[in-house]
Protein backbone atom coordinates (compact mmCIF):
# COMPACT_ATOMS: atom_id res chain seq x y z
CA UNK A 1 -15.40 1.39 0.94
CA UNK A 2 -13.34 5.06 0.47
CA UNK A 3 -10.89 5.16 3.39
CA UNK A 4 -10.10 8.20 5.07
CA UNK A 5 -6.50 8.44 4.47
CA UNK A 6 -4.82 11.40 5.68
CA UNK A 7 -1.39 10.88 3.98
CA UNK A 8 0.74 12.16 6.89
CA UNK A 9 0.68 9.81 10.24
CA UNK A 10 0.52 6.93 11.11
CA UNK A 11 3.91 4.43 11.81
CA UNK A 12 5.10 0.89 11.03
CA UNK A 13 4.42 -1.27 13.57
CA UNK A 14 6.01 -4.57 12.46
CA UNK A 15 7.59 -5.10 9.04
CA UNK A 16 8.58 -8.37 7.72
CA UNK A 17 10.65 -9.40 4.74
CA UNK A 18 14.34 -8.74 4.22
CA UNK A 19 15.93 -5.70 6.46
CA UNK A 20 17.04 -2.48 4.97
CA UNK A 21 15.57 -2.33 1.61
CA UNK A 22 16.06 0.73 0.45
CA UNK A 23 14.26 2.17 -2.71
CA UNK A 24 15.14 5.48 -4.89
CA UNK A 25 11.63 7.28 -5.12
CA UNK A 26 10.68 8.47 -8.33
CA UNK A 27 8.05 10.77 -7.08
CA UNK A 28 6.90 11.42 -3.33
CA UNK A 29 5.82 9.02 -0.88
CA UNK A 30 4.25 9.15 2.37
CA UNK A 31 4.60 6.23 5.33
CA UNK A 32 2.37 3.38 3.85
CA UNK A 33 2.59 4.19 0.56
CA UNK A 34 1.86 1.39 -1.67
CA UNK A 35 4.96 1.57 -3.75
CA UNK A 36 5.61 -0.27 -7.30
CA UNK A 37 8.10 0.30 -10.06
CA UNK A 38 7.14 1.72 -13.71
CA UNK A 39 10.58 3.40 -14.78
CA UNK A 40 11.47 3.89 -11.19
CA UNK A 41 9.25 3.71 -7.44
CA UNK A 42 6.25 5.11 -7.93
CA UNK A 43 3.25 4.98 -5.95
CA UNK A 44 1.02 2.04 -7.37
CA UNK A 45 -2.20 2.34 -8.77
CA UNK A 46 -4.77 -0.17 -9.77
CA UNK A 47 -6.32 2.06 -13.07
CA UNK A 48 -6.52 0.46 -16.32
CA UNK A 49 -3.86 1.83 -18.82
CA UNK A 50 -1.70 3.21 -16.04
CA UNK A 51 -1.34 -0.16 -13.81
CA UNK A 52 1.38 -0.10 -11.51
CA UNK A 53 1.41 -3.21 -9.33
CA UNK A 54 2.19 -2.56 -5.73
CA UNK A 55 5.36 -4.38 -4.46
CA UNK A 56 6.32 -2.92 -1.28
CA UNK A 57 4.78 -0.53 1.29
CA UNK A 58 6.78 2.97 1.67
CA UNK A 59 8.69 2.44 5.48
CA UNK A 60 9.07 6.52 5.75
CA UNK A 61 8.13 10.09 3.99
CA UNK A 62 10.64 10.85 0.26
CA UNK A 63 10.49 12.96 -2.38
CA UNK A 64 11.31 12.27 -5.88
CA UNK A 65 14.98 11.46 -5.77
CA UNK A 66 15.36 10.67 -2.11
CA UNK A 67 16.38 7.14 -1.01
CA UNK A 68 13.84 5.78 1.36
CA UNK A 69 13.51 1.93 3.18
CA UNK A 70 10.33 0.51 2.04
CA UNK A 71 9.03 -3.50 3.10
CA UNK A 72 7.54 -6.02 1.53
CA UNK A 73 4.91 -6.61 4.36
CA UNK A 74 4.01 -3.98 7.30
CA UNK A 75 1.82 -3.23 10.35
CA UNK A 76 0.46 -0.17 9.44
CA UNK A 77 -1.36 1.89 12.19
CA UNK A 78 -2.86 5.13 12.59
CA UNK A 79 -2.58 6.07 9.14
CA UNK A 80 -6.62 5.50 8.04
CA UNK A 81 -9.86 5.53 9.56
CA UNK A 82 -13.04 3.88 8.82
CA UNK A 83 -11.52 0.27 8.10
CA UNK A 84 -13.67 -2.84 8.51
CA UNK A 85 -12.30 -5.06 10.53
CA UNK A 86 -11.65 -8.21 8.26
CA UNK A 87 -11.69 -6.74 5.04
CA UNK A 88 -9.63 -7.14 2.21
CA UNK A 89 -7.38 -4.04 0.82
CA UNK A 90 -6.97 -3.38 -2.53
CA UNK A 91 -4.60 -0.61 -4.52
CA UNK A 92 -6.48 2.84 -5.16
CA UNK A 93 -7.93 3.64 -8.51
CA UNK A 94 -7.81 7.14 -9.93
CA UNK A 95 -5.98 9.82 -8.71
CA UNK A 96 -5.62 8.07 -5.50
CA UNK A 97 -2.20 6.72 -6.31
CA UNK A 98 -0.08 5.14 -3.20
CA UNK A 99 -3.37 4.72 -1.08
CA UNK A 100 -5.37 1.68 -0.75
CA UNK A 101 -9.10 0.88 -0.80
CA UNK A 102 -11.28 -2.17 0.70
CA UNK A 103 -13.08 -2.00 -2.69
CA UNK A 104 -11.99 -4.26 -5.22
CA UNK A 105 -11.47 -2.39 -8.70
CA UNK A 106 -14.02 -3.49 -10.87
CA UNK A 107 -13.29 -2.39 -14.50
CA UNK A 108 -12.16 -4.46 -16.98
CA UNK A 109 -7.98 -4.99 -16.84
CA UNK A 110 -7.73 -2.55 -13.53
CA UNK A 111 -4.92 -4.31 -11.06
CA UNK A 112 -7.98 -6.02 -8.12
CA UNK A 113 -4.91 -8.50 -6.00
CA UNK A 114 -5.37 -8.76 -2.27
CA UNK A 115 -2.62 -6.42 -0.84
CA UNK A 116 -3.55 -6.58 2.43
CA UNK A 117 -6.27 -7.11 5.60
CA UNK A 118 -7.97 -4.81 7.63
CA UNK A 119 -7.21 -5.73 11.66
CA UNK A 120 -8.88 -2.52 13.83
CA UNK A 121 -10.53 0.87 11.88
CA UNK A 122 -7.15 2.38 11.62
CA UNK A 123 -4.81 -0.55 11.18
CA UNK A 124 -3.89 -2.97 7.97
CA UNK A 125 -1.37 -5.41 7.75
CA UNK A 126 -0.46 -4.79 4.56
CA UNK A 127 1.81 -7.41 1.77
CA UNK A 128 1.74 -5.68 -1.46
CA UNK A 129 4.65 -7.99 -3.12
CA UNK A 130 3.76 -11.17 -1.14
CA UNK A 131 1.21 -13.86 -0.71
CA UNK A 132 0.91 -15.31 2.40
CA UNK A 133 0.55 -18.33 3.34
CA UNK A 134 -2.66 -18.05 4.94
CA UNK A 135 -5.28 -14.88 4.46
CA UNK A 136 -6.43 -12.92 7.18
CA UNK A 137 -9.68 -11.95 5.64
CA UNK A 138 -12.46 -14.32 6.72
């Protein structure tokens, strides 16, 4: 399913992991940004031939250059719409780099790990970098 992710918005509820991680972004980020590193912090992005494996979700807006705190799991709310309660989230294909999808990527060598769950239509608890213990998703 596409997500209607408006890119601006939305807040950090809860983050877990270590505190004050701070990353140097190689190009701009936006507040739940799935964030990985391919000669620097980039947004990730699940395409074949251009894989970047999320790692951490973006804690705050950056621009290239700008030194931004970033987790390795977070509460992300009011940042989508149209989520399905209980489904899986994936990293974006495409040009939809930083965003996430509850559609697994399907072509062959495309990046398709569990990132995160979807709790209400505009909330995901999302652990790019880390596997929990136990999933969320039924």
């Amino acid at each position: 399913m596409a997500l209607a992710d408006a890119q601006i918005g939305g807040r950090i509820v809860q983050a877990t992991g270590p505190v004050n991680i701070t990353i140097k972004a190689s190009n701009s980020v936006r507040l739940g940004d799935i964030v990985g590193y391919s000669s620097g912090w980039v947004r990730a992005l699940a395409t074949v031939g251009g894989v970047i494996q999320g790692l951490l979700v973006a804690g705050e807006d950056g621009d290239a250059g700008e030194t931004i705190v970033a987790y390795q799991a977070a509460l992300v709310d009011g940042r989508y719409t149209g989520g399905t309660v209980g489904a899986r989230a994936y990293v974006a294909e495409g040009t939809d780099a930083g965003k996430i999808t509850e559609t697994a990527p399907t072509t062959q060598n495309d990046a398709n790990t569990v990132i995160g769950t979807c709790l209400a239509a505009d909330t995901y608890y999302l652990h790019p970098g880390i596997v929990p213990a136990r999933s969320l998703a039924p």
